[in-house]
Every structure is written in C-alpha cells, then in structure tokens.
C-alpha atoms as a PDB file:
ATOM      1  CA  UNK A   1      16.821  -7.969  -1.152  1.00  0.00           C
ATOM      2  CA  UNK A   2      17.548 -10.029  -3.953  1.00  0.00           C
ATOM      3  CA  UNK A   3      14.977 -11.115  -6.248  1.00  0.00           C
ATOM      4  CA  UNK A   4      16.616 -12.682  -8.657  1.00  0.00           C
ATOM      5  CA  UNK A   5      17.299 -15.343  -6.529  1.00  0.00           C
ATOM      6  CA  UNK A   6      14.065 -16.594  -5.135  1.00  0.00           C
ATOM      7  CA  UNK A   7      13.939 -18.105  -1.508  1.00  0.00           C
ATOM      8  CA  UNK A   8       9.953 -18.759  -2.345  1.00  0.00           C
ATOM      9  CA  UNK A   9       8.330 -20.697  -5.638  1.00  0.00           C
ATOM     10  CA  UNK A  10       4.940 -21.075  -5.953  1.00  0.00           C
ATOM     11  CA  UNK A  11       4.188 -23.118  -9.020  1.00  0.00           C
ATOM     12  CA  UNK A  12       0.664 -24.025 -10.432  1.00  0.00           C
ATOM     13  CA  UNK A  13      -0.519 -23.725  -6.896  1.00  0.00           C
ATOM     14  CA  UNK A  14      -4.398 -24.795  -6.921  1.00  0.00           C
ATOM     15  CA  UNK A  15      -6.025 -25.571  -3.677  1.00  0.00           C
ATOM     16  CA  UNK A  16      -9.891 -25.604  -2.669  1.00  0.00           C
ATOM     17  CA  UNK A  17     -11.874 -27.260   0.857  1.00  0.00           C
ATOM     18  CA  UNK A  18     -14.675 -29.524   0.099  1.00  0.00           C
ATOM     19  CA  UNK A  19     -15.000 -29.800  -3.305  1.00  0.00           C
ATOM     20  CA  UNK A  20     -14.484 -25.914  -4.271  1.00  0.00           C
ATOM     21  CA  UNK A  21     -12.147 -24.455  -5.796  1.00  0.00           C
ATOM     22  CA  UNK A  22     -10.639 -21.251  -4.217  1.00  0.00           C
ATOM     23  CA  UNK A  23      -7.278 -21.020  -5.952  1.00  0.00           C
ATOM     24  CA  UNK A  24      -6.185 -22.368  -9.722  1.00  0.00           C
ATOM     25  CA  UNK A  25      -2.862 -22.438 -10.999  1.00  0.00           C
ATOM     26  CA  UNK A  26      -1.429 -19.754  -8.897  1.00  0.00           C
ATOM     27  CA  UNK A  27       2.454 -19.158  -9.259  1.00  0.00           C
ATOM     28  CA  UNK A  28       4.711 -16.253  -8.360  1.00  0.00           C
ATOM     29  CA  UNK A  29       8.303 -15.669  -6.461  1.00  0.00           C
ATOM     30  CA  UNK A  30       9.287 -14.040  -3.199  1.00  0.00           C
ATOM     31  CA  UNK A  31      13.209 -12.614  -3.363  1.00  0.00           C
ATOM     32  CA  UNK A  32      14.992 -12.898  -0.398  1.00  0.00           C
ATOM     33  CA  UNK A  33      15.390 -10.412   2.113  1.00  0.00           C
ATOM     34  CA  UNK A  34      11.662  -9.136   0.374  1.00  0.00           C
ATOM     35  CA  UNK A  35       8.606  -8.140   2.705  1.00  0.00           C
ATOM     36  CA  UNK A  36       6.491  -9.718   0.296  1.00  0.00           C
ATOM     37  CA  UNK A  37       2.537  -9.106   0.888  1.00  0.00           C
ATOM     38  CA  UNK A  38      -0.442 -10.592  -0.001  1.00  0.00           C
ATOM     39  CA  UNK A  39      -3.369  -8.390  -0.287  1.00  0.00           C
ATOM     40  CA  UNK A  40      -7.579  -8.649  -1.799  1.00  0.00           C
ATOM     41  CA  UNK A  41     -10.860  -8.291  -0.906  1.00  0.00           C
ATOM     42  CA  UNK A  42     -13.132 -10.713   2.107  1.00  0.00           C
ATOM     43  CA  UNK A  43     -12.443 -14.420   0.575  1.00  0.00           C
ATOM     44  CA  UNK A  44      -9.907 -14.127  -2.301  1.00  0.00           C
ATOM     45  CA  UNK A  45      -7.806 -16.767  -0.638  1.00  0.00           C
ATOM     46  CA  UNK A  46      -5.810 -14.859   1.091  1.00  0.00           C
ATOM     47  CA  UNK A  47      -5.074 -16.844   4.435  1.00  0.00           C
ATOM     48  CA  UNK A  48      -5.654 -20.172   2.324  1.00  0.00           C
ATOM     49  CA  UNK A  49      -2.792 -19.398   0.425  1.00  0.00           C
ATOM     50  CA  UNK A  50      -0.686 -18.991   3.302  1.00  0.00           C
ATOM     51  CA  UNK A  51      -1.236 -21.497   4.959  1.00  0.00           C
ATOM     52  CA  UNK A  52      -1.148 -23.871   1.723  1.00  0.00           C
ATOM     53  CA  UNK A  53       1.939 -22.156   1.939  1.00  0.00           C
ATOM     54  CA  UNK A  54       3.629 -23.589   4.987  1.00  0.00           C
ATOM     55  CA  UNK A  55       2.122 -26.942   4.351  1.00  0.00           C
ATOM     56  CA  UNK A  56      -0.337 -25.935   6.752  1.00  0.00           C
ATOM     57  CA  UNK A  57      -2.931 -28.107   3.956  1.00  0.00           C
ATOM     58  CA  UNK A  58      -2.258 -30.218   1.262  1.00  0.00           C
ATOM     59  CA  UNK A  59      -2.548 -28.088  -2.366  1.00  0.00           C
ATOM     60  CA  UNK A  60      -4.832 -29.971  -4.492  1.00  0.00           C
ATOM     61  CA  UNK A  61      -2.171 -29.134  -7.425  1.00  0.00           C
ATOM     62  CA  UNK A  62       1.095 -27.328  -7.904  1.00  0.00           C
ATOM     63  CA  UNK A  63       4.516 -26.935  -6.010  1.00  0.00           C
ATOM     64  CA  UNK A  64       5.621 -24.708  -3.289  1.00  0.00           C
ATOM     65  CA  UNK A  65       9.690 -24.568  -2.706  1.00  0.00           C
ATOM     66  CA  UNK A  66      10.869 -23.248   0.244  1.00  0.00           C
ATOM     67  CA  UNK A  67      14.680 -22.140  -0.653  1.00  0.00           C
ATOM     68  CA  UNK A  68      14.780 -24.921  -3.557  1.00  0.00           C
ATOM     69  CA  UNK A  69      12.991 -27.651  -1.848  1.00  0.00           C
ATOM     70  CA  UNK A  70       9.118 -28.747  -2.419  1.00  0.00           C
ATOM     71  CA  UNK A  71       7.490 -29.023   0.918  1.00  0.00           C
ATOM     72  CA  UNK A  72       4.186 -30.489  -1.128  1.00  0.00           C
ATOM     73  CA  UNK A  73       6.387 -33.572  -2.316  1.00  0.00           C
ATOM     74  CA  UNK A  74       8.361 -33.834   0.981  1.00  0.00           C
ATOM     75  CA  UNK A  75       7.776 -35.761   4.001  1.00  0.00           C
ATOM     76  CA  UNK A  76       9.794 -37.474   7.584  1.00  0.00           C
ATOM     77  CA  UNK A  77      12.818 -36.039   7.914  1.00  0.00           C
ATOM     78  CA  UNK A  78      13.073 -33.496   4.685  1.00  0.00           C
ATOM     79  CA  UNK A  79       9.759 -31.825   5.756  1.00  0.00           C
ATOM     80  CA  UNK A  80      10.751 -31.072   9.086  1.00  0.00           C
ATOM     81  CA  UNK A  81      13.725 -29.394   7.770  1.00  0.00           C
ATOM     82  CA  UNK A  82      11.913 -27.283   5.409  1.00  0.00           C
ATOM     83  CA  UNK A  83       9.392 -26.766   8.129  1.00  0.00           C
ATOM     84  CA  UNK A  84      12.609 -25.319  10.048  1.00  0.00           C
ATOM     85  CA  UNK A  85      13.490 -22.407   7.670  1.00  0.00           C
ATOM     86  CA  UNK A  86      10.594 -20.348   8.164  1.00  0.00           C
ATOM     87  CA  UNK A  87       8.268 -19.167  11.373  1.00  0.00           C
ATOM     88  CA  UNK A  88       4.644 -18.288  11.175  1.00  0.00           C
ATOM     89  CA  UNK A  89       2.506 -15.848  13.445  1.00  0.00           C
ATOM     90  CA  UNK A  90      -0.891 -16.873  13.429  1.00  0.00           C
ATOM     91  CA  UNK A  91      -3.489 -13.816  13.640  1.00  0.00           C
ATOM     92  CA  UNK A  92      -4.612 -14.368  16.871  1.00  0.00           C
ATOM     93  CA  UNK A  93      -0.619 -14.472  18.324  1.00  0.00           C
ATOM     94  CA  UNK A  94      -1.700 -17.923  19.205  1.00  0.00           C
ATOM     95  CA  UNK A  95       0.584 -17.643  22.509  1.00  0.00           C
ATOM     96  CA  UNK A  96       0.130 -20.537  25.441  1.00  0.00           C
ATOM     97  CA  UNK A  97      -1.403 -18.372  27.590  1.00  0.00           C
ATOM     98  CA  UNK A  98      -0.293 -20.492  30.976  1.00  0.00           C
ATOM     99  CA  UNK A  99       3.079 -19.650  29.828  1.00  0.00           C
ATOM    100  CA  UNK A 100       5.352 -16.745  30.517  1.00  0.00           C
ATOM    101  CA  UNK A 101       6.580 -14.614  26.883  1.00  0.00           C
ATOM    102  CA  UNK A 102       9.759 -16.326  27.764  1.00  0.00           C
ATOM    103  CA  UNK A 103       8.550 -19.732  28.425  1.00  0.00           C
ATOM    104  CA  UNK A 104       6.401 -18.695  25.355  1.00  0.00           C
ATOM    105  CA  UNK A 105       9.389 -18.107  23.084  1.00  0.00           C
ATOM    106  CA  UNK A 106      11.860 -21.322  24.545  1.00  0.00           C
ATOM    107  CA  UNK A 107       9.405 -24.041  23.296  1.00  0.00           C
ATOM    108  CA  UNK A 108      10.227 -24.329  20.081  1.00  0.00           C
ATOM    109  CA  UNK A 109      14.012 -24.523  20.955  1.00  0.00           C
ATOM    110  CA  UNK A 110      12.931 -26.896  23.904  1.00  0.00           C
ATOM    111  CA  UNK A 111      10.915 -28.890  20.941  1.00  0.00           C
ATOM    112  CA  UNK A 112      13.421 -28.784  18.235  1.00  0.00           C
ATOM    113  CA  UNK A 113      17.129 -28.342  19.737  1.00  0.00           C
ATOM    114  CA  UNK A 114      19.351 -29.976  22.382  1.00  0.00           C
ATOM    115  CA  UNK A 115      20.539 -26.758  23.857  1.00  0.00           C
ATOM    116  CA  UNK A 116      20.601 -26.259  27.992  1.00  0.00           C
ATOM    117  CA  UNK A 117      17.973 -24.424  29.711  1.00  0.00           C
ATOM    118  CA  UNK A 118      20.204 -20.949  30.458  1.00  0.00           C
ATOM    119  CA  UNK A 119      21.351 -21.017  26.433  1.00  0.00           C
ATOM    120  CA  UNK A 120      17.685 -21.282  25.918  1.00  0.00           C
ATOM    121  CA  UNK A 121      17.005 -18.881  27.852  1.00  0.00           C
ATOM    122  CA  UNK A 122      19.592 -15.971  26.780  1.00  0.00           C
ATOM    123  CA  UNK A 123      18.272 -16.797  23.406  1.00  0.00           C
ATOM    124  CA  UNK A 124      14.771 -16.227  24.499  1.00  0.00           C
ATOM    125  CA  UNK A 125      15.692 -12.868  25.927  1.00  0.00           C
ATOM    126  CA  UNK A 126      17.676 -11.769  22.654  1.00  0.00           C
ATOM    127  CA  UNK A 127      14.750 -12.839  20.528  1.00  0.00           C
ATOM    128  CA  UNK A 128      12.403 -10.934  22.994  1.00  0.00           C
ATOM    129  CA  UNK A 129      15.029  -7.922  23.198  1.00  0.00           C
ATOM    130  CA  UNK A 130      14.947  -7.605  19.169  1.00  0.00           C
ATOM    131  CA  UNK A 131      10.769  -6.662  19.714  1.00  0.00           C
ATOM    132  CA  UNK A 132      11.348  -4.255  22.181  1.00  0.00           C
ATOM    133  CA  UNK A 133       9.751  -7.342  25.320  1.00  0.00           C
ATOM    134  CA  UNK A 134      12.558  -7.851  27.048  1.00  0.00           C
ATOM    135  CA  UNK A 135      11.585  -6.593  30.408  1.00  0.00           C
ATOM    136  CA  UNK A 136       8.058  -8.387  30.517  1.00  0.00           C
ATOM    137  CA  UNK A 137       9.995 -11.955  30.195  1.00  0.00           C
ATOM    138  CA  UNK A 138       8.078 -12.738  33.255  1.00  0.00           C
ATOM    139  CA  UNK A 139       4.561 -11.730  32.270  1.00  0.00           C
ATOM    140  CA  UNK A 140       1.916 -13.727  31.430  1.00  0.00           C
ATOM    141  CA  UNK A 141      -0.140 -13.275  27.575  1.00  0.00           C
ATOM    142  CA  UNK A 142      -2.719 -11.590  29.439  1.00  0.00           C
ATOM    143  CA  UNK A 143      -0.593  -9.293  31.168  1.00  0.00           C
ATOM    144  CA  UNK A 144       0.520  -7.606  28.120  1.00  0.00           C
ATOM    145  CA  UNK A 145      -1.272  -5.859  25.121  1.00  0.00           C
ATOM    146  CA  UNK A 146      -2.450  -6.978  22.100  1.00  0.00           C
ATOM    147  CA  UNK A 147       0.300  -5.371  20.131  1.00  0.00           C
ATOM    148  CA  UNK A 148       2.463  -6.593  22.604  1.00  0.00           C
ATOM    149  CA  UNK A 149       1.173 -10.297  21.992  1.00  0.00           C
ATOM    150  CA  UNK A 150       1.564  -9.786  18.408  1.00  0.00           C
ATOM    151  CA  UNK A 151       5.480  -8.630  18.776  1.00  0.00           C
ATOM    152  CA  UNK A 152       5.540 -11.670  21.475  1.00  0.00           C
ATOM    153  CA  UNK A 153       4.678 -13.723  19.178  1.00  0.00           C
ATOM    154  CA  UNK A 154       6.798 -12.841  16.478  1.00  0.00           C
ATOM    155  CA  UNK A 155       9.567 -13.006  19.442  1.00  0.00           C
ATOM    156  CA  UNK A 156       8.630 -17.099  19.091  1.00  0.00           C
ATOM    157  CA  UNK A 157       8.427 -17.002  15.293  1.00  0.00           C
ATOM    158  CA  UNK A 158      11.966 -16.479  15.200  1.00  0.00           C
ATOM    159  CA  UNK A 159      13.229 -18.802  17.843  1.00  0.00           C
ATOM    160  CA  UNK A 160      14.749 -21.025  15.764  1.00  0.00           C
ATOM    161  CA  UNK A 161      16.452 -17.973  13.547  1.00  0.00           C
ATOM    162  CA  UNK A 162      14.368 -18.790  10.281  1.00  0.00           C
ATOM    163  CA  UNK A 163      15.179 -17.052   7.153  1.00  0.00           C
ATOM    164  CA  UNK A 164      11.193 -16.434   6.372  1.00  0.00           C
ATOM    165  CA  UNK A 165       8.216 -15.342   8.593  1.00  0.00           C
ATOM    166  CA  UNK A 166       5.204 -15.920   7.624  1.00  0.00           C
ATOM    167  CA  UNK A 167       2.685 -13.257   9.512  1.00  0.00           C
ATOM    168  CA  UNK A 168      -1.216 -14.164   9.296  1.00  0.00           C
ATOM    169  CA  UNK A 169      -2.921 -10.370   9.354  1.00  0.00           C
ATOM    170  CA  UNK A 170      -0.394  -9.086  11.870  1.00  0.00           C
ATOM    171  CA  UNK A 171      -2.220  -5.512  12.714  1.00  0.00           C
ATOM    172  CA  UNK A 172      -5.760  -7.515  13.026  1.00  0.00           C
ATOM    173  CA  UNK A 173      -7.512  -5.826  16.208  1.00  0.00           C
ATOM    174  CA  UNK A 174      -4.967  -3.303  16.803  1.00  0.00           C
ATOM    175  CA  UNK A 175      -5.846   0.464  17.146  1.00  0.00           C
ATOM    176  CA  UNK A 176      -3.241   2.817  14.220  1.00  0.00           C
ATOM    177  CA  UNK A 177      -0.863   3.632  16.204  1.00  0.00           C
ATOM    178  CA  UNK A 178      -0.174   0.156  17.523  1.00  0.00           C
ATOM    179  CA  UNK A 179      -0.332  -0.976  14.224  1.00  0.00           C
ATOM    180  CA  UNK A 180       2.139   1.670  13.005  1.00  0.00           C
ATOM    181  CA  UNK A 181       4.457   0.559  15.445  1.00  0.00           C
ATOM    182  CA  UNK A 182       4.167  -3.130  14.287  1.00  0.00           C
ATOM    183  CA  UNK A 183       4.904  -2.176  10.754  1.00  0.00           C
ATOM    184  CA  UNK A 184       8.067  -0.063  11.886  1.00  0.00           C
ATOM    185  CA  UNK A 185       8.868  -3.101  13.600  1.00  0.00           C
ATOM    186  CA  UNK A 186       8.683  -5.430  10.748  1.00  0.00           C
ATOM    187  CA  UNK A 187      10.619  -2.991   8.422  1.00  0.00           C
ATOM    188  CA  UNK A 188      13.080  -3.164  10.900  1.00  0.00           C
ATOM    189  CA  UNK A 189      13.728  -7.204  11.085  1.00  0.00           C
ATOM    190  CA  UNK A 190      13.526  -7.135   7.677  1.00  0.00           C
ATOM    191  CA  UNK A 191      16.466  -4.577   6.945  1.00  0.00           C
ATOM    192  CA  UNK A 192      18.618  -5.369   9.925  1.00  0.00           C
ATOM    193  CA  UNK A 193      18.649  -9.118  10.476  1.00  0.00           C
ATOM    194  CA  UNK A 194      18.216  -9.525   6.312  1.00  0.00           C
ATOM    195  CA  UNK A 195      14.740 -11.526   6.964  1.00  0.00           C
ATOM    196  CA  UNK A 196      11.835 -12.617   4.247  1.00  0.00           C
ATOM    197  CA  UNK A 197       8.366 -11.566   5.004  1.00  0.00           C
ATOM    198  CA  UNK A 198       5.310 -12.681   4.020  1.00  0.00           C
ATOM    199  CA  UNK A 199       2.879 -10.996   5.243  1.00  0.00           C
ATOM    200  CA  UNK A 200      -1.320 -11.437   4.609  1.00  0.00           C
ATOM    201  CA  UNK A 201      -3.355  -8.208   5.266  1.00  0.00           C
ATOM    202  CA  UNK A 202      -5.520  -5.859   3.826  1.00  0.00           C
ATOM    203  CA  UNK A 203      -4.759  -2.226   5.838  1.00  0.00           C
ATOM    204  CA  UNK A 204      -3.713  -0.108   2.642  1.00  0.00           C
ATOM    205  CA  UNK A 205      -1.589   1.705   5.677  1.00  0.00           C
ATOM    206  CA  UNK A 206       0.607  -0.845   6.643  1.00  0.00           C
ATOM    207  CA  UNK A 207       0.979  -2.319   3.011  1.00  0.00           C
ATOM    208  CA  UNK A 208       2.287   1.122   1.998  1.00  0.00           C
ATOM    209  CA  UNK A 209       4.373   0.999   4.957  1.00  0.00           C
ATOM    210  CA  UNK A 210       6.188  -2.235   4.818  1.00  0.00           C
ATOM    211  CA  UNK A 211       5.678  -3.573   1.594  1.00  0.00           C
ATOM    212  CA  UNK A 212       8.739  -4.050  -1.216  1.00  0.00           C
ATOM    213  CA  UNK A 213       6.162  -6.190  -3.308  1.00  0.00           C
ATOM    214  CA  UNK A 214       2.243  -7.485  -3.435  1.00  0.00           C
ATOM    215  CA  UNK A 215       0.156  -9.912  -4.790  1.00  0.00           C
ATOM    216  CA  UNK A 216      -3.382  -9.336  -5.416  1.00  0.00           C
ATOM    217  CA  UNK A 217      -5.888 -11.931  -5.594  1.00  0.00           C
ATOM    218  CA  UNK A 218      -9.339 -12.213  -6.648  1.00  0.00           C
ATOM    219  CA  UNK A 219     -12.102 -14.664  -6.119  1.00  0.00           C
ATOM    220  CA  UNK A 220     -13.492 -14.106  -9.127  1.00  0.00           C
ATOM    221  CA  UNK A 221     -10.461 -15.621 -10.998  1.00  0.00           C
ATOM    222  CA  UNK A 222      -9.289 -17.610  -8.747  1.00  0.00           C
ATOM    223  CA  UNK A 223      -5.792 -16.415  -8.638  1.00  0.00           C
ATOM    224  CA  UNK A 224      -3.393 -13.303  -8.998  1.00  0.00           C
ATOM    225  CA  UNK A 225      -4.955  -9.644 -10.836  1.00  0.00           C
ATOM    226  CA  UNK A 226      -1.687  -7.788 -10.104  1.00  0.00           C
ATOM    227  CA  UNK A 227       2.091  -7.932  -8.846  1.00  0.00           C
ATOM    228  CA  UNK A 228       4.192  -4.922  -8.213  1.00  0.00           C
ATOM    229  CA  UNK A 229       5.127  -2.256  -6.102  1.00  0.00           C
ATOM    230  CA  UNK A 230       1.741  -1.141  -4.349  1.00  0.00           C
ATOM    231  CA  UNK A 231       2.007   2.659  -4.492  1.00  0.00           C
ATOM    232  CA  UNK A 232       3.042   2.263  -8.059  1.00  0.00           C
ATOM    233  CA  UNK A 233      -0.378  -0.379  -8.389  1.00  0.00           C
ATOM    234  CA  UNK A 234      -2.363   2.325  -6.827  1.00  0.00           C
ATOM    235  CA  UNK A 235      -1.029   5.259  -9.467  1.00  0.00           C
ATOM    236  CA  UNK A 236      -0.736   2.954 -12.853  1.00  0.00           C
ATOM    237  CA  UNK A 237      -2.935   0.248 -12.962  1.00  0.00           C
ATOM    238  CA  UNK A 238      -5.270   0.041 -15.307  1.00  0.00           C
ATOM    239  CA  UNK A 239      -7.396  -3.009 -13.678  1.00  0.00           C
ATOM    240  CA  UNK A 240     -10.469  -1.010 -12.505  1.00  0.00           C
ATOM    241  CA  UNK A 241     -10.902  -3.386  -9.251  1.00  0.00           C
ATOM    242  CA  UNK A 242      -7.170  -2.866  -8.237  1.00  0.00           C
ATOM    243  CA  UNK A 243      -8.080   0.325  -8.629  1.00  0.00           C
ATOM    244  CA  UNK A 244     -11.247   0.486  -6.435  1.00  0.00           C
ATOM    245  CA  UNK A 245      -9.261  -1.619  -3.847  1.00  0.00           C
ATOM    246  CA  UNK A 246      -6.378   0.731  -3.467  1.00  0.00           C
ATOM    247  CA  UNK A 247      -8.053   3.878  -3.473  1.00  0.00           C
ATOM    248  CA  UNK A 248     -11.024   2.714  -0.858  1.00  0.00           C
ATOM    249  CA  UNK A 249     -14.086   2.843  -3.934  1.00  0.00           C
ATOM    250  CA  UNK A 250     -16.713   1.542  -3.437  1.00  0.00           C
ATOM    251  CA  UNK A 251     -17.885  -1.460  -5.571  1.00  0.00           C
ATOM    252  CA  UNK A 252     -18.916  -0.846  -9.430  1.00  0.00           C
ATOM    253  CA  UNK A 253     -22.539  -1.762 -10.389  1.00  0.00           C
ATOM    254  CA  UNK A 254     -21.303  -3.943 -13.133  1.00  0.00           C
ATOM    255  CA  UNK A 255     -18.285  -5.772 -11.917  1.00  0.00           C
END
C-alpha cells in the first residue's frame, strides 16, 4: 500500500439530488493498494458518494481524479479511459441473469476489447478461478448463492484487470459466515494481486476485517467526522457519535 502516492483525489466534492444538498466540500485520498472504506449511519451519503465517485452522477462541485486524471472535467475518449481503470459491484451483484457467470464475466471484454472468443474465455475462467467459481462457469445467477453472486460479480468487476474496485455494500443480505468469507476474499485480492478497494458498508465486522483506512460521514455536516484506522477510531476518538457508531450505542438524547 502506498499512501503517499494517491491513486484516488477527492477535492471539494459537493453533490446533492433535487435541490438538496447531501455532501459539501468533501475531500480526502485513497493510497494505492489501500482497502479504503466508507462507513456512517442510514443517509450520510454513503452510496451517493460512490457513485459520484465513478461518475456514476455529475458532482454539483469539486474534482474526483482517478490515478491523476479528473473524470468530472473529462469526457469522449478520456472518460472512457478513466472509466477503464476501475470496476464497480453494485449491491445487488447486478448479474444478467439470462447469462451464464462466464458469459456474465466475458461482456465487458466482449464490450471493450478485440480479443477472440477462447482468450475471452480463459480469461473469464482465471477471473472466476481467483473467487473460488470456477467450476459453476456454466451456471446460471440463480443457480448459485447470494454470496456466490456477490464473488460472481466481483469475478466481472475485474474483467478488464482494473487497478480499483469499487464494491457498493458487498455483505448486504448475506448471513456472517458468508459474509466472513467475502471479507477474507477481498483481503485476499487486495494483498495478492496489489488491488485498491473501496468499499461502502456499515457491518462494524467486516470493516474491522478488511479495512486499512475509513471515512466517516455524517448527515448532519454534510461531509467527513473522522479518517483513520477504525479499531484505533473505535479506542481514541473523542467524537461522541463516532463513538456511539463504533461501539453499537444507542443514540444520545441531545445529539
């Protein structure tokens, strides 16, 4: 991991639907290599900022570079390459569900490169073989679990070999154990193939589990109430609602 050398700038980032305001002048840093998460309570802006992130929506103000480059300024031909550095898993695994997990997994190269069908495929089957999917190539979405959708899916995040994944609540619906295994997962993409994560969720499990760094947003300012190492947020902070959030309190009267 190497932080000092960001492969993710948020600068200024404000962003809002309908006339409101949900973020204001948001800006942080994601290293590379990190599993970067970002964590707060039911409408902080959680999943807005992500997908402000990946251009997803237009940002109201502010910059987002993706290894150097702004996608919010860029367009044609230079957005399409910075859309190319990163995949995203959507929360629901979002798979074509009259497709196969490898037919799943080859559109995006079938979309995006000018390989042959059998390199597609053997590229398919790696990507599907790094999740632990490679014998249920043949299987249809509902054939499989849900934790199995959600490593399908990130099977097809990284078709095109991105240096970032973006994952949208990744353990959403999935008993612990499943989830465990999808955090054990992540932690192992991250360290082996050397890939960035960011990652939106709010199980305290899995963010102790996976994450090198958080983010913590709240609604009522709009924006970022901590950064740092979450076990070390939980011990030391001295915010009494990151408090509350990492130790499972309940609400205070008066905040």
């Amino acid at each position: 991991m190497n932080t000092s050398d960001p492969i993710i700038r948020v600068e200024g980032l404000t962003a809002g639907y309908d006339g409101r305001t949900i973020l204001e002048n948001v800006s942080f840093e994601v290293g590379r290599g990190e599993v970067f998460v970002i964590l707060g309570g039911s409408g902080c802006g959680k999943s807005t900022l992500l997908k402000h992130m990946i251009g997803l929506y237009d940002v109201l103000a502010g910059h987002v570079y993706i290894d150097g480059q702004d996608i919010v300024a860029a367009d044609g031909e230079a957005r399409e390459a910075i859309l190319r550095k990163f995949g995203v898993m959507y929360q629901s695994g979002a798979l074509f569900g009259s497709m196969t997990l490898l037919e799943n997994v080859r559109l995006p190269m079938e979309v995006f490169t000018e390989l042959d069908l059998p390199q597609m495929d053997l590229l398919s089957r790696m990507k599907l073989s790094l999740v632990g999917l490679v014998q249920f190539t043949g299987h249809l979405p509902n054939e499989i679990s849900g934790g199995m959708q959600k490593r399908a899916a990130i099977a097809r995040a990284m078709a095109l070999d991105p240096a970032i994944l973006f994952l949208d609540e990744p353990s959403a619906g999935l008993d612990p154990i499943t989830s465990a295994e999808l955090d054990a997962l992540i932690r192992r993409l991250a360290e082996s193939l050397g890939m960035t994560f960011v990652i939106v969720t709010h199980e305290l499990a899995s963010i102790y589990a996976i994450a090198d760094r958080v983010i913590m947003l709240d609604k009522r300012v709009k924006g970022i109430i901590a950064d740092g190492d979450p076990k070390r947020l939980r011990d030391e902070s001295t915010d009494p609602y990151v408090r509350q959030f990492f130790h499972r309190q309940a609400e205070l009267e008066d905040a």
